[in-house]
PDB file of N, CA and C in Angstrom:
ATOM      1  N   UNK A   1     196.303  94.596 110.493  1.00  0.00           N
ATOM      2  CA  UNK A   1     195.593  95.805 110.106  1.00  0.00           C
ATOM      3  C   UNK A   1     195.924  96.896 111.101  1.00  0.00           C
ATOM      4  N   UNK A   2     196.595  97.923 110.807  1.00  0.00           N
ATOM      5  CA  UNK A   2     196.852  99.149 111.597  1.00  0.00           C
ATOM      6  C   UNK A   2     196.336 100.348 111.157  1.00  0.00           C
ATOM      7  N   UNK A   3     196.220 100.764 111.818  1.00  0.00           N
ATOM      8  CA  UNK A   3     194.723 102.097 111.532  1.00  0.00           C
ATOM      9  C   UNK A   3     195.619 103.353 111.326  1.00  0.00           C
ATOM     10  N   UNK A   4     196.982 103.344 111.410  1.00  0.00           N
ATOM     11  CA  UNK A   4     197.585 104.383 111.341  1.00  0.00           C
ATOM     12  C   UNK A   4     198.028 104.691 109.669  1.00  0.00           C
ATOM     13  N   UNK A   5     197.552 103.230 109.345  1.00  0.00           N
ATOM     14  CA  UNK A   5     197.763 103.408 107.694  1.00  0.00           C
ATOM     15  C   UNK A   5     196.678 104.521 106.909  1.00  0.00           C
ATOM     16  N   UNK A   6     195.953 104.668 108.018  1.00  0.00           N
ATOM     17  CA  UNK A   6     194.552 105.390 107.140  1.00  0.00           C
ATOM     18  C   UNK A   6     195.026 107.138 106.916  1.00  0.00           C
ATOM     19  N   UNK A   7     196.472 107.466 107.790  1.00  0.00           N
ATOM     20  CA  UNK A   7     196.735 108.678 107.549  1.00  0.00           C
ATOM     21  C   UNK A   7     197.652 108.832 106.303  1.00  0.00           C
ATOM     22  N   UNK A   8     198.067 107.576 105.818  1.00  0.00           N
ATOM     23  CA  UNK A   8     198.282 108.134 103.895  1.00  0.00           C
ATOM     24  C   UNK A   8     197.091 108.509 103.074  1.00  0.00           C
ATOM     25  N   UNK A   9     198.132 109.573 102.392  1.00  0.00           N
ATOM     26  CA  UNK A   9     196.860 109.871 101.345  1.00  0.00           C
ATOM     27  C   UNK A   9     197.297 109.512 100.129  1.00  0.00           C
ATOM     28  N   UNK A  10     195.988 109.148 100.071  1.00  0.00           N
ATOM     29  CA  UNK A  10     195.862 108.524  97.843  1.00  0.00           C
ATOM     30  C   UNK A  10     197.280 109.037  97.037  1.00  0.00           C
ATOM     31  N   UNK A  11     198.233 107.938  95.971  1.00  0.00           N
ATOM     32  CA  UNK A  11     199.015 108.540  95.322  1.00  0.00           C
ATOM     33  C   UNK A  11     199.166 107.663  94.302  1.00  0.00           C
ATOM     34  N   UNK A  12     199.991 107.855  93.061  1.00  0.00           N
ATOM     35  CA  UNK A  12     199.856 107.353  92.601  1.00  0.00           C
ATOM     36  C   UNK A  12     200.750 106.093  92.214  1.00  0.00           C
ATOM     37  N   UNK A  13     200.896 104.875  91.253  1.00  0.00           N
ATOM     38  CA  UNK A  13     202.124 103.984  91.753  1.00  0.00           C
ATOM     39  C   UNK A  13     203.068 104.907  90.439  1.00  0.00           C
ATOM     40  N   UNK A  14     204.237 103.987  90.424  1.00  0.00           N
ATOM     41  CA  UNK A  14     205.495 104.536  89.758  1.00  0.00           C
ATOM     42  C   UNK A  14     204.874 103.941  88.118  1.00  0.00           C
ATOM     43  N   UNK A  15     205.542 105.039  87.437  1.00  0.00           N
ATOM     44  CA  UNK A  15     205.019 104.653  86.144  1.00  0.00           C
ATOM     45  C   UNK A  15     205.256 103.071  85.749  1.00  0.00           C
ATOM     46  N   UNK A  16     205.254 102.313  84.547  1.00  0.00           N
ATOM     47  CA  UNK A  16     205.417 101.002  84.597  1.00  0.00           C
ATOM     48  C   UNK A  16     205.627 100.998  83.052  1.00  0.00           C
ATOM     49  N   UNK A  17     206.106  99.823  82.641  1.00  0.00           N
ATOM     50  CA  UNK A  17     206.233  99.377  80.925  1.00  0.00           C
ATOM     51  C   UNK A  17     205.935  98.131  80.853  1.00  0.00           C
ATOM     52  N   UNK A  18     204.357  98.184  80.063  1.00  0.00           N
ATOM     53  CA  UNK A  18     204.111  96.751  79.649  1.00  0.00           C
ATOM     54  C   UNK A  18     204.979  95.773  78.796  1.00  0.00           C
ATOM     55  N   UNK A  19     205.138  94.188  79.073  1.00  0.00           N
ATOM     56  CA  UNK A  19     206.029  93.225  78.678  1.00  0.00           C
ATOM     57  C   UNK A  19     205.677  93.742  76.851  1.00  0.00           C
ATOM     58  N   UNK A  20     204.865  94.102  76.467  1.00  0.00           N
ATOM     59  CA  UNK A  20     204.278  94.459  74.907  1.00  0.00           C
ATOM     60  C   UNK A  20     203.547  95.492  75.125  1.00  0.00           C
ATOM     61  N   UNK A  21     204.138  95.997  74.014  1.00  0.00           N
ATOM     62  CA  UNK A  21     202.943  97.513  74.298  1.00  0.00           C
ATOM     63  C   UNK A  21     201.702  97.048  73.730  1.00  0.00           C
ATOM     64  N   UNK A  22     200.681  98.108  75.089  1.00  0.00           N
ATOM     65  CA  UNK A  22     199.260  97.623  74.662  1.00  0.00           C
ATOM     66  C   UNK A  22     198.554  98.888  74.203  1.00  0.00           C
ATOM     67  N   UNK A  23     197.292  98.720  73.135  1.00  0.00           N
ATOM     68  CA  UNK A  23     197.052  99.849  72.646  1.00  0.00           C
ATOM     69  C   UNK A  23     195.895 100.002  73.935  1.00  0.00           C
ATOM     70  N   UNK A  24     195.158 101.579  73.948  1.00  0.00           N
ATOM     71  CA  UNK A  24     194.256 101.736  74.830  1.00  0.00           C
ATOM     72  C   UNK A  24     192.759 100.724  74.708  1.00  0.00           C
ATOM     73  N   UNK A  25     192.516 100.616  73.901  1.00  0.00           N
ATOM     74  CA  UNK A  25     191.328  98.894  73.698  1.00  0.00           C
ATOM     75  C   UNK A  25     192.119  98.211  74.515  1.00  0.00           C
ATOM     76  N   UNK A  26     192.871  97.798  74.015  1.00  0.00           N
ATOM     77  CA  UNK A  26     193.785  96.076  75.019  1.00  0.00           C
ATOM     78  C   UNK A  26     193.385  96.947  76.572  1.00  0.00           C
ATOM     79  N   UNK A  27     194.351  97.886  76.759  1.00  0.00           N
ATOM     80  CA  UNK A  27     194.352  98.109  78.272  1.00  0.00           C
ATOM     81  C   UNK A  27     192.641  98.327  79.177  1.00  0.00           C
ATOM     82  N   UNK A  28     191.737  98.776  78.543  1.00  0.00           N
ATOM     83  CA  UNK A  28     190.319  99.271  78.793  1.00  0.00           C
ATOM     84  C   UNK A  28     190.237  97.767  79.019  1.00  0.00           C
ATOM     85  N   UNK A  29     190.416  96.334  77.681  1.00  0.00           N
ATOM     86  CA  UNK A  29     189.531  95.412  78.131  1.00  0.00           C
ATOM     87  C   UNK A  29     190.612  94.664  79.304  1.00  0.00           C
ATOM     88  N   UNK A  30     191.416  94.814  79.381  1.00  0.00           N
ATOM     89  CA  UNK A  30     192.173  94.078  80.570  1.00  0.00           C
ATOM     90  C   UNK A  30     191.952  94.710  82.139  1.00  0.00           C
ATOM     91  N   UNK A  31     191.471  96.138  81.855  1.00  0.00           N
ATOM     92  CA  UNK A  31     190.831  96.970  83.128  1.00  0.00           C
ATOM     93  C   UNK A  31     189.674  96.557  83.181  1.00  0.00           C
ATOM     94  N   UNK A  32     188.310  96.005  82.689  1.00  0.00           N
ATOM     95  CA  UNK A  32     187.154  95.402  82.644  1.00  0.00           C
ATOM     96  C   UNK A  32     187.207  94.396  83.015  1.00  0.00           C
ATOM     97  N   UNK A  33     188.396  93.293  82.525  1.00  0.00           N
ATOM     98  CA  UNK A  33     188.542  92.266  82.793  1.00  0.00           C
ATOM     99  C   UNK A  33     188.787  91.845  84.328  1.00  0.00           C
ATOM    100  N   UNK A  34     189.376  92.774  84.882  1.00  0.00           N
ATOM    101  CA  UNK A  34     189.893  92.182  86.121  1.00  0.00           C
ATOM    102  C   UNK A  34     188.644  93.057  87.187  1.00  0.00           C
ATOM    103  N   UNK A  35     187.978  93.775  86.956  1.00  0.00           N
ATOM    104  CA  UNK A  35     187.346  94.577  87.464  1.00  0.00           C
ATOM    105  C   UNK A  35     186.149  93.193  87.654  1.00  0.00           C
ATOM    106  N   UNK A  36     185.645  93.251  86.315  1.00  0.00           N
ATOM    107  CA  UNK A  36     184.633  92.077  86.172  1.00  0.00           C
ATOM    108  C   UNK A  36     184.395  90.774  87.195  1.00  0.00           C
ATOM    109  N   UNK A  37     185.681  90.382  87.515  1.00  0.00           N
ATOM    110  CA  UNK A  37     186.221  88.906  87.533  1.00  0.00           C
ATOM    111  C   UNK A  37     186.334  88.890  88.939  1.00  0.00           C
ATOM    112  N   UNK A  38     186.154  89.969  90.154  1.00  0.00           N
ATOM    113  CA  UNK A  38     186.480  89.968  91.489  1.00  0.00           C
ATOM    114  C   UNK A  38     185.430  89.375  92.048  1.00  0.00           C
ATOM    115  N   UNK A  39     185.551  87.774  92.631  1.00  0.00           N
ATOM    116  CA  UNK A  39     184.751  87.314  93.498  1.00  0.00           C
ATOM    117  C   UNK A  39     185.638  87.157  95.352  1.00  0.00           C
ATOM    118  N   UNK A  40     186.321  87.505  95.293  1.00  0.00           N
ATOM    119  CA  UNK A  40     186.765  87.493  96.843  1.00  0.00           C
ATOM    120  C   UNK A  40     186.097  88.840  97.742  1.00  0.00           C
ATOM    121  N   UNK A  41     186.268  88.994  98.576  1.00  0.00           N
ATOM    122  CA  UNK A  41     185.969  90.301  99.470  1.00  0.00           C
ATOM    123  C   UNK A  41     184.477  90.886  98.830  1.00  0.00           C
ATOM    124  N   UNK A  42     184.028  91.992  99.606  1.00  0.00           N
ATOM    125  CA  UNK A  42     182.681  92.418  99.264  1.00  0.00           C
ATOM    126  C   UNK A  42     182.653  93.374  98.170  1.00  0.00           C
ATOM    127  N   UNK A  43     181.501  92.619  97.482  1.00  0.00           N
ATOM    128  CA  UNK A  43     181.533  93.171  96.214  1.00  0.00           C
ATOM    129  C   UNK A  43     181.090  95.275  95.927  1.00  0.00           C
ATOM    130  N   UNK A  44     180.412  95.398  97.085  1.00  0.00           N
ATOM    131  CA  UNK A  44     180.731  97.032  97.452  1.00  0.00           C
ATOM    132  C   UNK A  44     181.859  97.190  97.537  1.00  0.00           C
ATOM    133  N   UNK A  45     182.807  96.939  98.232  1.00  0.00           N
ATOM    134  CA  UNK A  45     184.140  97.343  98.369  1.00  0.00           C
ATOM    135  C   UNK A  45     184.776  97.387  97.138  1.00  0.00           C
ATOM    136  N   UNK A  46     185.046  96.435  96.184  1.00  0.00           N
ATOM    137  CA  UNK A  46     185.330  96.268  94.865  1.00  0.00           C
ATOM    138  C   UNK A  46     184.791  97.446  93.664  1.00  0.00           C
ATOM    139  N   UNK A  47     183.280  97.986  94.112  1.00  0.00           N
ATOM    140  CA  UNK A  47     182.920  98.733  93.550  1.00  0.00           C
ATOM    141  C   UNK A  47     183.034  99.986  94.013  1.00  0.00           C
ATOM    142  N   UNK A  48     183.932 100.211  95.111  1.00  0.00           N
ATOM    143  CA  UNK A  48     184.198 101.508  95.710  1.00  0.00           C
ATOM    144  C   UNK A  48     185.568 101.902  95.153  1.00  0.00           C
ATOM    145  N   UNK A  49     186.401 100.735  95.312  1.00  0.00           N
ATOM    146  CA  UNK A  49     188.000 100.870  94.438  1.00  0.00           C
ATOM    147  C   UNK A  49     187.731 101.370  93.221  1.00  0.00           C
ATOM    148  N   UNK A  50     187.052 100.794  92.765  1.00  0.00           N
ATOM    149  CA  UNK A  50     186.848 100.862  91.122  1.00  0.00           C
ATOM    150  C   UNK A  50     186.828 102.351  90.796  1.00  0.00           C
ATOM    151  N   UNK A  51     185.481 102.592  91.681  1.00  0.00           N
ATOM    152  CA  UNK A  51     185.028 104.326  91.600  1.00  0.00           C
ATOM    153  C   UNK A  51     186.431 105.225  92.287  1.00  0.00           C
ATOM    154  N   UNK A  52     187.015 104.551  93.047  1.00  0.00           N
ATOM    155  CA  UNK A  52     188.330 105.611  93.214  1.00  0.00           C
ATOM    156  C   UNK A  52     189.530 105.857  92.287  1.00  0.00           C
ATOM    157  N   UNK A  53     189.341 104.270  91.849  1.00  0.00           N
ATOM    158  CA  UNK A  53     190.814 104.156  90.817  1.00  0.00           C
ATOM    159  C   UNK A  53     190.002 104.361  89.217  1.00  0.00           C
ATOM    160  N   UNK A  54     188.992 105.304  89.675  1.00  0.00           N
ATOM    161  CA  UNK A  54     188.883 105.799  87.521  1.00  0.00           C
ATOM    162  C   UNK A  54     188.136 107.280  88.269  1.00  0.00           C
ATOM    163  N   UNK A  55     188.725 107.845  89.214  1.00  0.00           N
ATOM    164  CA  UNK A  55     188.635 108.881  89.206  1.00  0.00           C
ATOM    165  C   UNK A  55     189.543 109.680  88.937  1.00  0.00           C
ATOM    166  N   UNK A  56     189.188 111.231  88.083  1.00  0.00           N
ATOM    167  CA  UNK A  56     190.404 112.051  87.252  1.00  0.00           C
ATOM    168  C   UNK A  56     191.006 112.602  88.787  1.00  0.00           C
ATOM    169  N   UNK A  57     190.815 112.823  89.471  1.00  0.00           N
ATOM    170  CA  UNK A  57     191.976 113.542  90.688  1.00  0.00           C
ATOM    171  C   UNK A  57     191.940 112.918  91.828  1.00  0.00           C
ATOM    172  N   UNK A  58     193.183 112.998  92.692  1.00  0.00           N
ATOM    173  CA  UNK A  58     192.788 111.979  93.818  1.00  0.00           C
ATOM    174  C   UNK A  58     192.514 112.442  95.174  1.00  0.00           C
ATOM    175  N   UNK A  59     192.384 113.667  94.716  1.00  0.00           N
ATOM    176  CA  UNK A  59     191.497 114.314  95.854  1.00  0.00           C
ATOM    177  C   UNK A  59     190.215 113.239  95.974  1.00  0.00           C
ATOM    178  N   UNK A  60     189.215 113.399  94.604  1.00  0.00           N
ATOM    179  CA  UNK A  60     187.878 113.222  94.704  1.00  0.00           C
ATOM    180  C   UNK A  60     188.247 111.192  95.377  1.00  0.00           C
ATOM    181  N   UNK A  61     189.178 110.792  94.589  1.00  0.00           N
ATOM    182  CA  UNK A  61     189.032 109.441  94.872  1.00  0.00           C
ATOM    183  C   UNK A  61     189.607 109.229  96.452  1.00  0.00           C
ATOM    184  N   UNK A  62     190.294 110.010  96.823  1.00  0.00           N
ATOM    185  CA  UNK A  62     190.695 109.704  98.412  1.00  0.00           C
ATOM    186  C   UNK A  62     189.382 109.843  99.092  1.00  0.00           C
ATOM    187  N   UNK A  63     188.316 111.033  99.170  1.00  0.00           N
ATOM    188  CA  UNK A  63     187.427 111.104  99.519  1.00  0.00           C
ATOM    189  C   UNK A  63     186.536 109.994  99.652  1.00  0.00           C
ATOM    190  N   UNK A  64     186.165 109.440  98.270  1.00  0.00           N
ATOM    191  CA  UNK A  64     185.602 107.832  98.088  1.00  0.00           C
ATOM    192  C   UNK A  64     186.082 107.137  99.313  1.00  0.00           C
ATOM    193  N   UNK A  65     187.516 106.338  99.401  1.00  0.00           N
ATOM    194  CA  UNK A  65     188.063 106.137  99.950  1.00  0.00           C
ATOM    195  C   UNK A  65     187.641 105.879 101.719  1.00  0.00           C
ATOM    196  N   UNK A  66     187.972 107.379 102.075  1.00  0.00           N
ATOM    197  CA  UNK A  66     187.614 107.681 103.109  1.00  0.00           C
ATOM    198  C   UNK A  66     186.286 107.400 103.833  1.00  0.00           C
ATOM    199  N   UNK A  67     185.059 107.790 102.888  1.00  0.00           N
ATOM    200  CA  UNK A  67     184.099 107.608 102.977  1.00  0.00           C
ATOM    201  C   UNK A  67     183.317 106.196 103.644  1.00  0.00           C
ATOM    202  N   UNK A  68     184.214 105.353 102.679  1.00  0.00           N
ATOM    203  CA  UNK A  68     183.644 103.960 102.615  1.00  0.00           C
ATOM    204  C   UNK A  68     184.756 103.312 104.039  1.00  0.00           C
ATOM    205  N   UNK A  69     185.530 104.120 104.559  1.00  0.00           N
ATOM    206  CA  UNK A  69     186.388 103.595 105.161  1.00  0.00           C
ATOM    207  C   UNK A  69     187.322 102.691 104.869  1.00  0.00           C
ATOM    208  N   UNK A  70     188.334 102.869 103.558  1.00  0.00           N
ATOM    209  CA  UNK A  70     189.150 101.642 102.895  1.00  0.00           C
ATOM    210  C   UNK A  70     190.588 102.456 103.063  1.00  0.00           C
ATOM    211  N   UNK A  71     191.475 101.860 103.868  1.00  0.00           N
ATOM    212  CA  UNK A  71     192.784 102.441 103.730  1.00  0.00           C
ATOM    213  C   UNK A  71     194.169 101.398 103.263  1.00  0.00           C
ATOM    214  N   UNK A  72     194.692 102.728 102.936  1.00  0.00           N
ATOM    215  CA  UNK A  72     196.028 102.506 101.876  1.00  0.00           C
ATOM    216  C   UNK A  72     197.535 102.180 102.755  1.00  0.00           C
ATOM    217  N   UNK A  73     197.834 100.748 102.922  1.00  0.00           N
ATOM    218  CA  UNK A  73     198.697 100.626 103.690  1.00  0.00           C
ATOM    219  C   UNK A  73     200.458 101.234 102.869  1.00  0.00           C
ATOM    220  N   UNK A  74     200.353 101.168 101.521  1.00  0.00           N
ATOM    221  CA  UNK A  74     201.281 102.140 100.900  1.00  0.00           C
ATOM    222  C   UNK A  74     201.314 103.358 100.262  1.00  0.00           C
ATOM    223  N   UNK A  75     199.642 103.566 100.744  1.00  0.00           N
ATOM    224  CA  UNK A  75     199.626 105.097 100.207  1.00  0.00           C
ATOM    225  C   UNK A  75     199.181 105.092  98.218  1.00  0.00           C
ATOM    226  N   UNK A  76     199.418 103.472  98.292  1.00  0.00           N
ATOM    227  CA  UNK A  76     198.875 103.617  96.606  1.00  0.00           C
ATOM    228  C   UNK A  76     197.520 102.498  96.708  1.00  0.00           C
ATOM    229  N   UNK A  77     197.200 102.450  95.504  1.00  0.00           N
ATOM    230  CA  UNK A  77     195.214 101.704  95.553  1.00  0.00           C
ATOM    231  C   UNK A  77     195.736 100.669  95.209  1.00  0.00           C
ATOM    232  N   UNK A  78     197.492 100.096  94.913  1.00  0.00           N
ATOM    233  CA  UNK A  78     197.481  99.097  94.613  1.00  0.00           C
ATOM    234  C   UNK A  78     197.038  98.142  95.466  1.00  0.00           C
ATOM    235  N   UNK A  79     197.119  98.631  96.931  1.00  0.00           N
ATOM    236  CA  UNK A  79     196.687  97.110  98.118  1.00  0.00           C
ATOM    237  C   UNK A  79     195.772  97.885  99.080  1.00  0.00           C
ATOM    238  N   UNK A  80     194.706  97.544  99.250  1.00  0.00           N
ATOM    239  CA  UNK A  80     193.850  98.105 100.185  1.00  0.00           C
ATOM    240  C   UNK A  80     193.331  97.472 101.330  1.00  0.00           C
ATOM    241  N   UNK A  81     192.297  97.818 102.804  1.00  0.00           N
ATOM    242  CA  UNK A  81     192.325  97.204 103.464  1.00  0.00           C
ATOM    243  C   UNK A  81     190.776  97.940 103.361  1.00  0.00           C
ATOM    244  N   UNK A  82     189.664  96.935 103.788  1.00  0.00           N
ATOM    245  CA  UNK A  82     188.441  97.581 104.203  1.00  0.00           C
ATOM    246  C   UNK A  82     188.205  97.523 105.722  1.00  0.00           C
ATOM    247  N   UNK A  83     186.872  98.577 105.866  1.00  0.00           N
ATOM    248  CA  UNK A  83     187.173  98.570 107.572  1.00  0.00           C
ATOM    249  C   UNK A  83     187.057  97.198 108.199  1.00  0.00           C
ATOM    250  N   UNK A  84     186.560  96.274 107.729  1.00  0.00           N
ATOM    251  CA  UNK A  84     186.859  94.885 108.572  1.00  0.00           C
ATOM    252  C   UNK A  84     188.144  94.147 108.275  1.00  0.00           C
ATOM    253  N   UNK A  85     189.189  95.065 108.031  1.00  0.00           N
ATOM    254  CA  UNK A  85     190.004  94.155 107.692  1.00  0.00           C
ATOM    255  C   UNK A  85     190.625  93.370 106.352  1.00  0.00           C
ATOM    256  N   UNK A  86     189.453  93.014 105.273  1.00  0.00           N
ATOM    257  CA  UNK A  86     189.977  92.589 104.623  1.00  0.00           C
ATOM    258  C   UNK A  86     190.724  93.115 103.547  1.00  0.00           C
ATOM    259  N   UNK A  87     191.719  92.365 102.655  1.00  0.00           N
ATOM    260  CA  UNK A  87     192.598  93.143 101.917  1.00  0.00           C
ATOM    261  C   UNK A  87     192.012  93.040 100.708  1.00  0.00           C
ATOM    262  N   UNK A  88     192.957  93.713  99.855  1.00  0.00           N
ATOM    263  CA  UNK A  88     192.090  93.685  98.124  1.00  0.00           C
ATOM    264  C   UNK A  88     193.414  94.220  97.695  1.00  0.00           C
ATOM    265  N   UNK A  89     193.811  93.803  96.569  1.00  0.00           N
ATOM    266  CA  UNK A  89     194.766  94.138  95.562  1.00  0.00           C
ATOM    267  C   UNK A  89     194.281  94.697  93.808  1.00  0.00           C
ATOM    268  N   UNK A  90     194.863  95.651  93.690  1.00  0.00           N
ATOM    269  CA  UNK A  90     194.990  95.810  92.633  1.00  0.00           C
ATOM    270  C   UNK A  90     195.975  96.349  91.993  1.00  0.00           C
ATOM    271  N   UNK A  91     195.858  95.844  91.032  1.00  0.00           N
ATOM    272  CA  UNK A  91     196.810  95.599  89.583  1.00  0.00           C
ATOM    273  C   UNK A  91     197.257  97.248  89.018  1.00  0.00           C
ATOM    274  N   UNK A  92     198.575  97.306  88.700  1.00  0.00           N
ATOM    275  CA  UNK A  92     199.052  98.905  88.381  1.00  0.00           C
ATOM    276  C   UNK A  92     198.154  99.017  86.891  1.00  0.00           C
ATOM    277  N   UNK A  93     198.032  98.409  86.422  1.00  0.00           N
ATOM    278  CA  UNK A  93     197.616  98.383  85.101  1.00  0.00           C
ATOM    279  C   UNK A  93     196.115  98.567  84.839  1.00  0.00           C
ATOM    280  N   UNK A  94     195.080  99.051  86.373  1.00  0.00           N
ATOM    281  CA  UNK A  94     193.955  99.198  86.623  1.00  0.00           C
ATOM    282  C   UNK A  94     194.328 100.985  86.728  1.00  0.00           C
ATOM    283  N   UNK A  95     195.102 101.303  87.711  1.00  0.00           N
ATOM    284  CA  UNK A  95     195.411 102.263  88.176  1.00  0.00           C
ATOM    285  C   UNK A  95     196.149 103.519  87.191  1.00  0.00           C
ATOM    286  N   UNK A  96     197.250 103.174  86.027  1.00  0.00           N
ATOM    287  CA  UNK A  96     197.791 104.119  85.544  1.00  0.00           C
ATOM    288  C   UNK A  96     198.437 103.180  84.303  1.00  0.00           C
ATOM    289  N   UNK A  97     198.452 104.193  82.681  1.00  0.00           N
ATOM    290  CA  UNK A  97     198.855 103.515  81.490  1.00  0.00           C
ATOM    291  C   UNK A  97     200.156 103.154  81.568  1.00  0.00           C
ATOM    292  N   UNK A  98     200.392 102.331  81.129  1.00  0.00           N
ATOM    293  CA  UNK A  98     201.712 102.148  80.826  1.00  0.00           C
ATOM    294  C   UNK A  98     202.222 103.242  79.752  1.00  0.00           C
ATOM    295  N   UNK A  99     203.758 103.128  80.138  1.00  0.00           N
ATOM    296  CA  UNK A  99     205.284 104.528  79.343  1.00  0.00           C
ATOM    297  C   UNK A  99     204.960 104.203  78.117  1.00  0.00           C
ATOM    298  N   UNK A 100     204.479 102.583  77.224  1.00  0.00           N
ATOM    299  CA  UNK A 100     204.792 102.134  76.227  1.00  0.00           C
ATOM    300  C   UNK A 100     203.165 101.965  75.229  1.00  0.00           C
ATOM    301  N   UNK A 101     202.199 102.764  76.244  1.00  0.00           N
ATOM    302  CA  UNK A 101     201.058 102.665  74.941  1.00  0.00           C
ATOM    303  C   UNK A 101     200.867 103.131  73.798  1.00  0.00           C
ATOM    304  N   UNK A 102     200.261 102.200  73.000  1.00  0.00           N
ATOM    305  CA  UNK A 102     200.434 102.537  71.860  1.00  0.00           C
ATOM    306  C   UNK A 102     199.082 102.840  71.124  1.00  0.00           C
TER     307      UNK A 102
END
């Protein structure tokens, strides 16, 4: 854990193409789904990502972020670190639609 990661700011990942295109239902319940399903790390923390990665600008969600003290060792929400350290991953497919929705 290096603290110098905390001077990226929020961005977003590279667009992506699902193996099948999914319509926006599929993608909403597969974003619920994994949202739902997080029993590792603290469940505030989980609910702080959440509130950053379904926010419309990432101003407001870096702020979140910041707030709660969770930093971005690539600068994207795909992998995060909370202030004790622990990590949390998330899925591009939480974060931004896929090229191929349908």
């Amino acid at each position: 854990f290096n603290c110098a990661f905390s001077a990226l700011k929020l961005r977003l990942p590279p667009p992506w193409r699902s193996e099948t295109p999914l319509s926006r239902a599929e993608l909403l319940r597969m974003r619920d789904e994994f949202w739902d399903t997080r029993v590792e790390g603290a469940p505030l923390v989980w609910e702080t990502l959440r509130g950053a990665a379904e926010c419309e600008d990432t101003e407001t969600a870096q702020a979140i972020l910041d707030a709660a003290g969770i930093v971005l060792p690539s600068g994207m929400l795909t992998s995060a670190y909370d202030n004790l350290g622990a990590f949390y991953e998330i899925p591009v497919y939480c974060l931004r639609e896929p090229s191929n929705l349908v």
